[in-house]
PDB file of N, CA and C in Angstrom:
ATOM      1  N   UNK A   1       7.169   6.558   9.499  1.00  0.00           N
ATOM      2  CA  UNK A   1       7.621   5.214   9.184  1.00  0.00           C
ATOM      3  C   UNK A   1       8.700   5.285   8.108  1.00  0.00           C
ATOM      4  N   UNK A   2       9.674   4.176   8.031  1.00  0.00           N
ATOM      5  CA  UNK A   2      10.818   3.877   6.903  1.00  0.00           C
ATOM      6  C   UNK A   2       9.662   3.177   6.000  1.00  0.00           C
ATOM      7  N   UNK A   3      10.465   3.578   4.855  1.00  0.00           N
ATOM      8  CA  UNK A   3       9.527   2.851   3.490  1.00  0.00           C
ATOM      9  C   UNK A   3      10.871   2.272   3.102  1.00  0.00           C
ATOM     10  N   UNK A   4      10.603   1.008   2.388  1.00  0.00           N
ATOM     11  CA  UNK A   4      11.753   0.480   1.706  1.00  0.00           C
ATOM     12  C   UNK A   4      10.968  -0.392   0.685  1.00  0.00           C
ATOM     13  N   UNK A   5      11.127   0.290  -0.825  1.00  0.00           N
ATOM     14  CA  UNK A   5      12.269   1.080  -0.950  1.00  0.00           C
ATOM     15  C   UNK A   5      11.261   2.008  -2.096  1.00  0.00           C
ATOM     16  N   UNK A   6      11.530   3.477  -1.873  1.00  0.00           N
ATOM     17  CA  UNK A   6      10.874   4.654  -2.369  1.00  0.00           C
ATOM     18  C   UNK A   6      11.280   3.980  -4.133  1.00  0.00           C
ATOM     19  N   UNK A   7      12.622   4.212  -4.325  1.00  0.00           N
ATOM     20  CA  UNK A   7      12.490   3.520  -5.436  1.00  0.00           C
ATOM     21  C   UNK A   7      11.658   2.849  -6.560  1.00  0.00           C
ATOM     22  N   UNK A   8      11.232   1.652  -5.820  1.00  0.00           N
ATOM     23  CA  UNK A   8      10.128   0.636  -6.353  1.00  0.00           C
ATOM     24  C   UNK A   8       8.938   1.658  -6.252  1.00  0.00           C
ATOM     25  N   UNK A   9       8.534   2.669  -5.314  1.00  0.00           N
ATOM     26  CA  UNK A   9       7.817   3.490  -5.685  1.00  0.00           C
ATOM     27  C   UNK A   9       7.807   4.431  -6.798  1.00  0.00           C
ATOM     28  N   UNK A  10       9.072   4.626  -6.867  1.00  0.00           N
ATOM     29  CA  UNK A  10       9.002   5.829  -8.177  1.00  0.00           C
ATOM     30  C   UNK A  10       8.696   5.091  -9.494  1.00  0.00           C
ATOM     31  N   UNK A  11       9.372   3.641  -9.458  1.00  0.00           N
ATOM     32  CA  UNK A  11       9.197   2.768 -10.408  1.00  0.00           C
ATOM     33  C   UNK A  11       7.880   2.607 -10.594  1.00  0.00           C
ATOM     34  N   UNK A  12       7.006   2.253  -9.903  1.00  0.00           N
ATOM     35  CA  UNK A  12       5.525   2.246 -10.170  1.00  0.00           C
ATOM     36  C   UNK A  12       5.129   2.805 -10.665  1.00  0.00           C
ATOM     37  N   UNK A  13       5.362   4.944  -9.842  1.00  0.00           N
ATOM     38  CA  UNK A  13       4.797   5.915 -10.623  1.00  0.00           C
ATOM     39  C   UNK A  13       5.331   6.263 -12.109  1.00  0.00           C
ATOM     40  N   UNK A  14       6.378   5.571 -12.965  1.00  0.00           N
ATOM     41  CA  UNK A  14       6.535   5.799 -13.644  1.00  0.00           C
ATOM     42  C   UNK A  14       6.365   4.619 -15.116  1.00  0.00           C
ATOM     43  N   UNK A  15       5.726   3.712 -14.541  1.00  0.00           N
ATOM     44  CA  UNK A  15       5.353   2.345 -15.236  1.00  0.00           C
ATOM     45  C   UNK A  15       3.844   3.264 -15.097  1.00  0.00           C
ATOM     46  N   UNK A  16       3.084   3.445 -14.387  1.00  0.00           N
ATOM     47  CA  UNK A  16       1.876   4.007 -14.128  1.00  0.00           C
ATOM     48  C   UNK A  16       1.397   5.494 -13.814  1.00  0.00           C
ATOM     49  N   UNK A  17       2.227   6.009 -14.810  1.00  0.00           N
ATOM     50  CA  UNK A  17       2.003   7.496 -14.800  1.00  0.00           C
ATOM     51  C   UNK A  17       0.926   8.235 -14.010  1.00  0.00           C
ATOM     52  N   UNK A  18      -0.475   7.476 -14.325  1.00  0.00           N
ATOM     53  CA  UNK A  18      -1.301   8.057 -14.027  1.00  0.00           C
ATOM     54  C   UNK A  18      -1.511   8.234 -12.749  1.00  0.00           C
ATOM     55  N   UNK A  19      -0.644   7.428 -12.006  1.00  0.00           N
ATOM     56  CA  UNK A  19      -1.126   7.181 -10.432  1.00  0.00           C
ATOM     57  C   UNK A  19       0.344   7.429  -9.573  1.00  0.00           C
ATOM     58  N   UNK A  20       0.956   8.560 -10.237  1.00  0.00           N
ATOM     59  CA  UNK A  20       2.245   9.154  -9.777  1.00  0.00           C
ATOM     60  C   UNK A  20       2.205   9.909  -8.777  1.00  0.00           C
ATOM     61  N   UNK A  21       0.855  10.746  -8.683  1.00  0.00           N
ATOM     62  CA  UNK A  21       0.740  12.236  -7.619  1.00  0.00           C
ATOM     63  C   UNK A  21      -0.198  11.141  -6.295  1.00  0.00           C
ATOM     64  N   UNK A  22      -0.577  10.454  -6.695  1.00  0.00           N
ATOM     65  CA  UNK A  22      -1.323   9.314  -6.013  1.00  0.00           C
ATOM     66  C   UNK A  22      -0.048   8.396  -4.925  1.00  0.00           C
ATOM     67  N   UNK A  23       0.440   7.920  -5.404  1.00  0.00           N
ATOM     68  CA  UNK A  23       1.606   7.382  -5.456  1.00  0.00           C
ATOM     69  C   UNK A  23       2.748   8.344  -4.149  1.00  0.00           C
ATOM     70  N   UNK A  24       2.598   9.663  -4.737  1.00  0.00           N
ATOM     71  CA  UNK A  24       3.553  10.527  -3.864  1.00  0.00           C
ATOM     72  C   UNK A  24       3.185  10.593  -2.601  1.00  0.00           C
ATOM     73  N   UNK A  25       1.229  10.592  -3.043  1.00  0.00           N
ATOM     74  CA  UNK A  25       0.663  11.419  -1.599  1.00  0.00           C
ATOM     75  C   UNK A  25       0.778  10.408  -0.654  1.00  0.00           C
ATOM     76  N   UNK A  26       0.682   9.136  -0.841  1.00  0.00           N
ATOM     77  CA  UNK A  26       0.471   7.617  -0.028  1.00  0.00           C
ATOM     78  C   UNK A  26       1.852   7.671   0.623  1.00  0.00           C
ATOM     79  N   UNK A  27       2.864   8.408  -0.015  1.00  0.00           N
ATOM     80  CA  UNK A  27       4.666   7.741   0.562  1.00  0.00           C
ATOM     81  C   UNK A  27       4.492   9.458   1.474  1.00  0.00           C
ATOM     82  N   UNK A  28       4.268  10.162   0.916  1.00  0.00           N
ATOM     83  CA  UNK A  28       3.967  11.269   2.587  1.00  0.00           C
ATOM     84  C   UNK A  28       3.189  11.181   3.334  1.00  0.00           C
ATOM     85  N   UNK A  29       1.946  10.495   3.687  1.00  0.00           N
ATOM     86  CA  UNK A  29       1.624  10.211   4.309  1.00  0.00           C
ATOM     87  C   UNK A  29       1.951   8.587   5.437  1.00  0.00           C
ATOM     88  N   UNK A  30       2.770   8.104   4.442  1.00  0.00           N
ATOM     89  CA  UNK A  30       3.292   7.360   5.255  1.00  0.00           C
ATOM     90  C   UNK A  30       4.342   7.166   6.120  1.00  0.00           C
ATOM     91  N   UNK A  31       5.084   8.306   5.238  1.00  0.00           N
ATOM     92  CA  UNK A  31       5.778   8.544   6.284  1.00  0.00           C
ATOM     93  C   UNK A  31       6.050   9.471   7.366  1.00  0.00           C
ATOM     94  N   UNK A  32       4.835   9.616   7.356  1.00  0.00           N
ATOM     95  CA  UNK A  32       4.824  10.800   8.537  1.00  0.00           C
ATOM     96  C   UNK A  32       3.865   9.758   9.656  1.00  0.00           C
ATOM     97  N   UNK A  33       3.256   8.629   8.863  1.00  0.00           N
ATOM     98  CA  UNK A  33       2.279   7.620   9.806  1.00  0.00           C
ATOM     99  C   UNK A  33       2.861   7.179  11.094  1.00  0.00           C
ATOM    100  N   UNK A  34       2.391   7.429  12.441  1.00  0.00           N
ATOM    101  CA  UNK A  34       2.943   6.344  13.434  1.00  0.00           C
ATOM    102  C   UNK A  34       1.907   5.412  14.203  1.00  0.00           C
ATOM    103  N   UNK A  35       1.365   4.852  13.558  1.00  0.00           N
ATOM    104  CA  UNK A  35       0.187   3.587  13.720  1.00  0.00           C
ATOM    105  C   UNK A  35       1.395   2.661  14.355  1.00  0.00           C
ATOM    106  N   UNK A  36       0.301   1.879  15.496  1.00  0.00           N
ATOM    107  CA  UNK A  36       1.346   1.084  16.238  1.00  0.00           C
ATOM    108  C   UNK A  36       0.958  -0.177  16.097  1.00  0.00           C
ATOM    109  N   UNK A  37       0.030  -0.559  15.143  1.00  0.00           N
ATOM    110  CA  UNK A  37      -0.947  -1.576  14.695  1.00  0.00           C
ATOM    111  C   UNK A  37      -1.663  -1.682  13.950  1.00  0.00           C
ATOM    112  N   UNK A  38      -2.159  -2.781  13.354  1.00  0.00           N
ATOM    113  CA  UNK A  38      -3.295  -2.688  12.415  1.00  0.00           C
ATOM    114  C   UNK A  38      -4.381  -2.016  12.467  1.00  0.00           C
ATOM    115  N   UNK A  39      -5.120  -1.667  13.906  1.00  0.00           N
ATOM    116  CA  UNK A  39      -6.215  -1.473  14.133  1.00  0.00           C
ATOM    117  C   UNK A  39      -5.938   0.242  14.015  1.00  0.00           C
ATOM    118  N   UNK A  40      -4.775   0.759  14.334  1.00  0.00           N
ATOM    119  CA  UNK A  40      -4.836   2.100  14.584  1.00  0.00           C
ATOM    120  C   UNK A  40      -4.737   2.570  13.077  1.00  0.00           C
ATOM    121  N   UNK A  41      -4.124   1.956  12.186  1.00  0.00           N
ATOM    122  CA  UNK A  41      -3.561   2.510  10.488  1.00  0.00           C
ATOM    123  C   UNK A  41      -4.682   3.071   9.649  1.00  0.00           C
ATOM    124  N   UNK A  42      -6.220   3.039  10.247  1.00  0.00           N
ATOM    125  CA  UNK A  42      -7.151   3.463   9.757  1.00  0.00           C
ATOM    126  C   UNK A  42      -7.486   5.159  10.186  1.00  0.00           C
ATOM    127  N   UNK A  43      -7.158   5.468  10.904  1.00  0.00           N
ATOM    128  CA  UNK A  43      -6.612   6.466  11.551  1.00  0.00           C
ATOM    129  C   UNK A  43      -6.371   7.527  10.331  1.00  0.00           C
ATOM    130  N   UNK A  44      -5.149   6.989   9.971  1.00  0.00           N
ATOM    131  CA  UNK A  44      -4.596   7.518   8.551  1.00  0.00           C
ATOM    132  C   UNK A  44      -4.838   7.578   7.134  1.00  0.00           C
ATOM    133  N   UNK A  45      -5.177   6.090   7.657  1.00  0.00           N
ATOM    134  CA  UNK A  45      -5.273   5.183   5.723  1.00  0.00           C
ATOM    135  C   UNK A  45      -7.094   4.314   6.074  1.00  0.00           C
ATOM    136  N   UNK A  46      -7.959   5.232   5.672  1.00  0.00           N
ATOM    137  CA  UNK A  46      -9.556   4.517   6.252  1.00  0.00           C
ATOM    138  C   UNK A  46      -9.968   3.358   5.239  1.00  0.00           C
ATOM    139  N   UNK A  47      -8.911   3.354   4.508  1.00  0.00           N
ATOM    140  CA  UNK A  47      -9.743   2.327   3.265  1.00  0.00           C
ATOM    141  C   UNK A  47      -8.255   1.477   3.347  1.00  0.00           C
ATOM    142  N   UNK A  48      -7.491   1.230   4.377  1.00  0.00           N
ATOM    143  CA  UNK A  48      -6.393   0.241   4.198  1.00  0.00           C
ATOM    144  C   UNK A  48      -7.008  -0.855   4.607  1.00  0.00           C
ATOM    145  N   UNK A  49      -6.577  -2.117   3.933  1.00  0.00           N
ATOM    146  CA  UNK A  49      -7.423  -3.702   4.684  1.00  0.00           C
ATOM    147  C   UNK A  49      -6.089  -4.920   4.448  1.00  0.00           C
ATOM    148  N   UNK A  50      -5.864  -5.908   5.850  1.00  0.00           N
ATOM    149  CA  UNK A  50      -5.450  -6.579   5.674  1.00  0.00           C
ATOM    150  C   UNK A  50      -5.746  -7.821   4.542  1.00  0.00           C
ATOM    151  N   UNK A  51      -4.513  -8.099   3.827  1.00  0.00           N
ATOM    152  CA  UNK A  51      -4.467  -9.196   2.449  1.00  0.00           C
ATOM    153  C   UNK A  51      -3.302  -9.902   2.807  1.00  0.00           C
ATOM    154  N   UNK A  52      -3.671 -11.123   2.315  1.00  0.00           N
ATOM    155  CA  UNK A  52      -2.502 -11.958   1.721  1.00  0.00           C
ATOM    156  C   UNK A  52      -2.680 -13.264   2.668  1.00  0.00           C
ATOM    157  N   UNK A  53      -1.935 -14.361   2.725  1.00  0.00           N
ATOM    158  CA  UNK A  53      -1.915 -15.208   3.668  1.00  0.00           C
ATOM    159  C   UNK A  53      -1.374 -14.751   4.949  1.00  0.00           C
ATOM    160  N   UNK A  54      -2.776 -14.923   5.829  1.00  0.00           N
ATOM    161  CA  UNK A  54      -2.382 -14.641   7.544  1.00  0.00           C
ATOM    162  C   UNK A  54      -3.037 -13.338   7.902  1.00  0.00           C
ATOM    163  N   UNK A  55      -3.471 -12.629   6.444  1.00  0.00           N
ATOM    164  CA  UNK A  55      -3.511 -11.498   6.530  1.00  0.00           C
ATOM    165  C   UNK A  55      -2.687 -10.898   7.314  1.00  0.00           C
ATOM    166  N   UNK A  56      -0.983 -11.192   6.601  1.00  0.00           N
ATOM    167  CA  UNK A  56      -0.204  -9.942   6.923  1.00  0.00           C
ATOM    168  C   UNK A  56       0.160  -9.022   6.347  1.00  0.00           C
ATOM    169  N   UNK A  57       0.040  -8.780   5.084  1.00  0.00           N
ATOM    170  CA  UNK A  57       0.202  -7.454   4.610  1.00  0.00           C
ATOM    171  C   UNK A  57      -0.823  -6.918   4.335  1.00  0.00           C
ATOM    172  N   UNK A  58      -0.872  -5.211   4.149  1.00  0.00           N
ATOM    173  CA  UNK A  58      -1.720  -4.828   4.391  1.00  0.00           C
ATOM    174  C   UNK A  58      -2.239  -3.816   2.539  1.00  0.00           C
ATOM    175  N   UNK A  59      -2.981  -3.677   2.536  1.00  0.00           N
ATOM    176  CA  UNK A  59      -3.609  -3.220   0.786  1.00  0.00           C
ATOM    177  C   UNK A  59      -4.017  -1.749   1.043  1.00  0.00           C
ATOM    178  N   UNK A  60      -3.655  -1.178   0.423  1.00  0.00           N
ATOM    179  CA  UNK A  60      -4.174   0.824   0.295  1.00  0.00           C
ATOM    180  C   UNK A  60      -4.628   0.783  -1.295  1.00  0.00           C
ATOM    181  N   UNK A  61      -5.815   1.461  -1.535  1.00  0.00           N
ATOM    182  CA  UNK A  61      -6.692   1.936  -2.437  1.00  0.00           C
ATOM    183  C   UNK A  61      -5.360   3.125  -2.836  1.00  0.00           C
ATOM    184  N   UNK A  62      -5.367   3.267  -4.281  1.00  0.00           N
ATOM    185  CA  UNK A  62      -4.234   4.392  -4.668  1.00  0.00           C
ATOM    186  C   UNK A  62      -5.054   5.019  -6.134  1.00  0.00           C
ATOM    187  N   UNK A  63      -5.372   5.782  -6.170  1.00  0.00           N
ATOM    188  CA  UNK A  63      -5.359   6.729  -7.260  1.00  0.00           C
ATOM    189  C   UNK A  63      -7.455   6.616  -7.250  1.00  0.00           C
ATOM    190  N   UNK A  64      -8.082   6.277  -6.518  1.00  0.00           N
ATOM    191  CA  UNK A  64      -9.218   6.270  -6.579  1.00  0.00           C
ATOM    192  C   UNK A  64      -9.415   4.928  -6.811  1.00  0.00           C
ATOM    193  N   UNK A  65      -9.000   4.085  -6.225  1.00  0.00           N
ATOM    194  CA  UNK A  65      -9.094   2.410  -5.968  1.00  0.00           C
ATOM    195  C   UNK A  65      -8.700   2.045  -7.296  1.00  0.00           C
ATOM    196  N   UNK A  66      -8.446   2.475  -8.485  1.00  0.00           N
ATOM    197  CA  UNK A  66      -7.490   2.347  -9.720  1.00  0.00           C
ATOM    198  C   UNK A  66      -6.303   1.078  -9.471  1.00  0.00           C
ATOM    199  N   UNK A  67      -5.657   1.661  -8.580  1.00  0.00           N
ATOM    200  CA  UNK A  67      -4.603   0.668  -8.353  1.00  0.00           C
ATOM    201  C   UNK A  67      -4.798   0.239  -6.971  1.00  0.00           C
ATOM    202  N   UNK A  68      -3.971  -0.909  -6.436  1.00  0.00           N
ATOM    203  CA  UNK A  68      -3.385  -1.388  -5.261  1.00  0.00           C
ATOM    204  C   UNK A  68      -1.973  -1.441  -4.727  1.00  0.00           C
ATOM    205  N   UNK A  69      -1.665  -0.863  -3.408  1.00  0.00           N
ATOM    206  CA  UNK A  69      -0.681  -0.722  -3.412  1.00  0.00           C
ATOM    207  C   UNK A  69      -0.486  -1.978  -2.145  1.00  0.00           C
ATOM    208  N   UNK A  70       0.099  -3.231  -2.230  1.00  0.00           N
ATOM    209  CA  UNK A  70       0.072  -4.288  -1.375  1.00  0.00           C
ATOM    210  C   UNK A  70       1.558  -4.094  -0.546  1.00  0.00           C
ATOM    211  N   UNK A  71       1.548  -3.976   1.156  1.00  0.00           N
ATOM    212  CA  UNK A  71       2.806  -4.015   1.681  1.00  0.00           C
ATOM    213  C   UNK A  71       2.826  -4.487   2.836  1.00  0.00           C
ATOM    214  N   UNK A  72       3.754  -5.252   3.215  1.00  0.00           N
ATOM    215  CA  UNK A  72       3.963  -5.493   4.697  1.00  0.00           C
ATOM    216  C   UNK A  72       4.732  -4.461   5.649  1.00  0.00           C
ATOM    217  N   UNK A  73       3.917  -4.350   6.751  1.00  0.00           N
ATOM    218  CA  UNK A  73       3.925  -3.514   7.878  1.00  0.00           C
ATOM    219  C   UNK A  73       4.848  -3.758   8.851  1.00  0.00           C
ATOM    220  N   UNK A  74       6.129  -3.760   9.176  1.00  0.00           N
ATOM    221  CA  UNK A  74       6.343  -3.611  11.026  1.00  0.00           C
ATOM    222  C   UNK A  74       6.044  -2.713  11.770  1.00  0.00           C
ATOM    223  N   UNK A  75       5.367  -2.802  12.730  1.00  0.00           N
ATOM    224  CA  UNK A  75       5.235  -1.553  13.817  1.00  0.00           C
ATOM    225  C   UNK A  75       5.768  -1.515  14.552  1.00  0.00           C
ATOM    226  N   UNK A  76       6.327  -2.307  14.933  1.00  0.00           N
ATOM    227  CA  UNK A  76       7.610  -2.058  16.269  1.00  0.00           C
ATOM    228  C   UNK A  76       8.460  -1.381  15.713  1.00  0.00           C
ATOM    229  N   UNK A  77       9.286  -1.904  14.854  1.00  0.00           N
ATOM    230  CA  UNK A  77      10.256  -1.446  13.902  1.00  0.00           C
ATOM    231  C   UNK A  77       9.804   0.070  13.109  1.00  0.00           C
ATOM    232  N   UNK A  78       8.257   0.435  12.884  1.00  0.00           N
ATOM    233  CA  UNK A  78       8.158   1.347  12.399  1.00  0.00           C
ATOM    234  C   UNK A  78       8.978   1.363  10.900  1.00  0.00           C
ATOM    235  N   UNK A  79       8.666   0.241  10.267  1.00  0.00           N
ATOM    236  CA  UNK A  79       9.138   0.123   8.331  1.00  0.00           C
ATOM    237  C   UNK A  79       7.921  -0.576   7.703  1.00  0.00           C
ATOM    238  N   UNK A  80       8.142  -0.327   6.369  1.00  0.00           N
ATOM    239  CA  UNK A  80       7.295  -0.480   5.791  1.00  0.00           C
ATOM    240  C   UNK A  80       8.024  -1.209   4.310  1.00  0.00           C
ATOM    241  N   UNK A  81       7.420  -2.551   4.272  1.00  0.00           N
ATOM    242  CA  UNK A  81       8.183  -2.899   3.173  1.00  0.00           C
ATOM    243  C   UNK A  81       7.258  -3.355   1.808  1.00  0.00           C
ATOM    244  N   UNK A  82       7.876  -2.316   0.518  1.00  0.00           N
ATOM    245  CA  UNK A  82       6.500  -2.476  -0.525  1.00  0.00           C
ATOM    246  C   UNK A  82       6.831  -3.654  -0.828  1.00  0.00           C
ATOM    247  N   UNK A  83       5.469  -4.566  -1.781  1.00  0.00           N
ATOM    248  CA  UNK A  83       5.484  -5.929  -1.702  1.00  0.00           C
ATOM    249  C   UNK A  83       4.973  -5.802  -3.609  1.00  0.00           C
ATOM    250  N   UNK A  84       3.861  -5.217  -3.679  1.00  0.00           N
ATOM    251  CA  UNK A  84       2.982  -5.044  -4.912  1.00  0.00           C
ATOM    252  C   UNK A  84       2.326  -3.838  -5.384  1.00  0.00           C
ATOM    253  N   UNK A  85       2.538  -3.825  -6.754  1.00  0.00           N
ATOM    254  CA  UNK A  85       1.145  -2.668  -7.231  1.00  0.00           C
ATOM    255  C   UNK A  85       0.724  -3.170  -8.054  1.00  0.00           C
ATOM    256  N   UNK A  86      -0.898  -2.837  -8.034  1.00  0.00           N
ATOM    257  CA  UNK A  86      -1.380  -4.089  -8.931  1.00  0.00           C
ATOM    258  C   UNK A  86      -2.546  -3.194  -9.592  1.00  0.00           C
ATOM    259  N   UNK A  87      -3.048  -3.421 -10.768  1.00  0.00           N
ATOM    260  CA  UNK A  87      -4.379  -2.834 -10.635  1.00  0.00           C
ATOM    261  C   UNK A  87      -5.184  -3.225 -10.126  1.00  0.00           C
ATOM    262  N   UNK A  88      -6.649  -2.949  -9.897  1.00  0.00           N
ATOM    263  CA  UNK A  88      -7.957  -2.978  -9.075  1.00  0.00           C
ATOM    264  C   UNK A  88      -8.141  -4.465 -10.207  1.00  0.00           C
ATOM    265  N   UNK A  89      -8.095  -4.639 -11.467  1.00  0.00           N
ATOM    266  CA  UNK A  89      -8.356  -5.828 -11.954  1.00  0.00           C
ATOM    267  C   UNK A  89      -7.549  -6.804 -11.729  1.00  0.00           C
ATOM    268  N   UNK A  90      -5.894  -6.635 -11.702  1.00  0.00           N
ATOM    269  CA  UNK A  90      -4.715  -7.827 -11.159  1.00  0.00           C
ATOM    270  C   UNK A  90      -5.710  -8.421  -9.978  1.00  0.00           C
ATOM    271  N   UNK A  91      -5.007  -6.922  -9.103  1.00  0.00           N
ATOM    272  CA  UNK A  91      -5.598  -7.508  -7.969  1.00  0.00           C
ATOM    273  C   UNK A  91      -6.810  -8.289  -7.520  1.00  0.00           C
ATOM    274  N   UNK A  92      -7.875  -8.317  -8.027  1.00  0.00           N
ATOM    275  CA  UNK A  92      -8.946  -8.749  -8.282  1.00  0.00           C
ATOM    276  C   UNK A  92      -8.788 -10.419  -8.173  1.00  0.00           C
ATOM    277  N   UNK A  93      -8.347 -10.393  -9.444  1.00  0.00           N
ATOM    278  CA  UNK A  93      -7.836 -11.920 -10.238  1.00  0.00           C
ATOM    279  C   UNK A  93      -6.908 -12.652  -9.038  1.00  0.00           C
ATOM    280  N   UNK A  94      -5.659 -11.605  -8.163  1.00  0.00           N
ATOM    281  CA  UNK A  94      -4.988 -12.352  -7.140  1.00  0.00           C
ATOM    282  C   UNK A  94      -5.313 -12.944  -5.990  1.00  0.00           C
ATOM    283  N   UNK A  95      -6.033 -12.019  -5.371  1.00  0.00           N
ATOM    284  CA  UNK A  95      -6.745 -11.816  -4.063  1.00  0.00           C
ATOM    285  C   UNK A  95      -7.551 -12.597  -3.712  1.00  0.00           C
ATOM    286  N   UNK A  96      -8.790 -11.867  -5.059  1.00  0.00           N
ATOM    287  CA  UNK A  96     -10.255 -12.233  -4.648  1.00  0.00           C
ATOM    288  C   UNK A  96     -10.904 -13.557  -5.560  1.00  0.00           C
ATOM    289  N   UNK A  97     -10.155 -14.509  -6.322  1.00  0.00           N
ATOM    290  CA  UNK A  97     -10.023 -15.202  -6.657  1.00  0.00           C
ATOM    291  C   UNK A  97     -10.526 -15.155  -8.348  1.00  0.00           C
ATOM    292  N   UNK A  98     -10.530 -13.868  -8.558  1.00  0.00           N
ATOM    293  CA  UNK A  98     -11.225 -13.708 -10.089  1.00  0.00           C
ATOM    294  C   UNK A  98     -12.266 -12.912 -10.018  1.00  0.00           C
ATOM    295  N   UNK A  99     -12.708 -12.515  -8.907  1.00  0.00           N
ATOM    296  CA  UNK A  99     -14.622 -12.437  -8.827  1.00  0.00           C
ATOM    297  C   UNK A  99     -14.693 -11.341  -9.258  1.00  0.00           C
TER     298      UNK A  99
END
């Protein structure tokens, strides 16, 4: 898959040091991913789960569920566009309504 944009990834890993090698392993494995759907991306990513309104983007556990890495998926297109990184507490507060 295209990632857009590695960048905003490196930016993460470097706002969030700790979750840099974390961070790397998720963007090689993704891009080597060819899931042709939601249902198949578990395949790859077993702890990925659809979020957001419509549940269209999709959430990956990163550094030992530490962080969230929130992105929308095309599969036709085969891209991947990052959206969020959040911690397990942001995210928490965004998502899951605080709980």
């Amino acid at each position: 898959m295209r990632i857009i944009a590695k960048r905003t990834l490196v930016e993460y890993g470097t706002k969030y040091a700790d979750s840099r090698a974390s961070v790397l392993d998720w963007y090689l494995l993704m891009k080597g991913c060819t899931a042709s759907n939601l249902t198949e991306l578990p395949k790859t990513f077993p702890t990925s789960d659809p979020v957001g309104k419509d549940n269209k983007q999709t959430c990956f556990n990163i550094k030992d569920n530490y962080y969230r890495l929130i992105v929308q998926i095309i599969y036709q297109a085969q891209v991947v566009y990052i959206n969020e990184f959040l911690t397990h507490t942001d995210y928490t507060k965004k998502y899951c309504g605080g709980k």
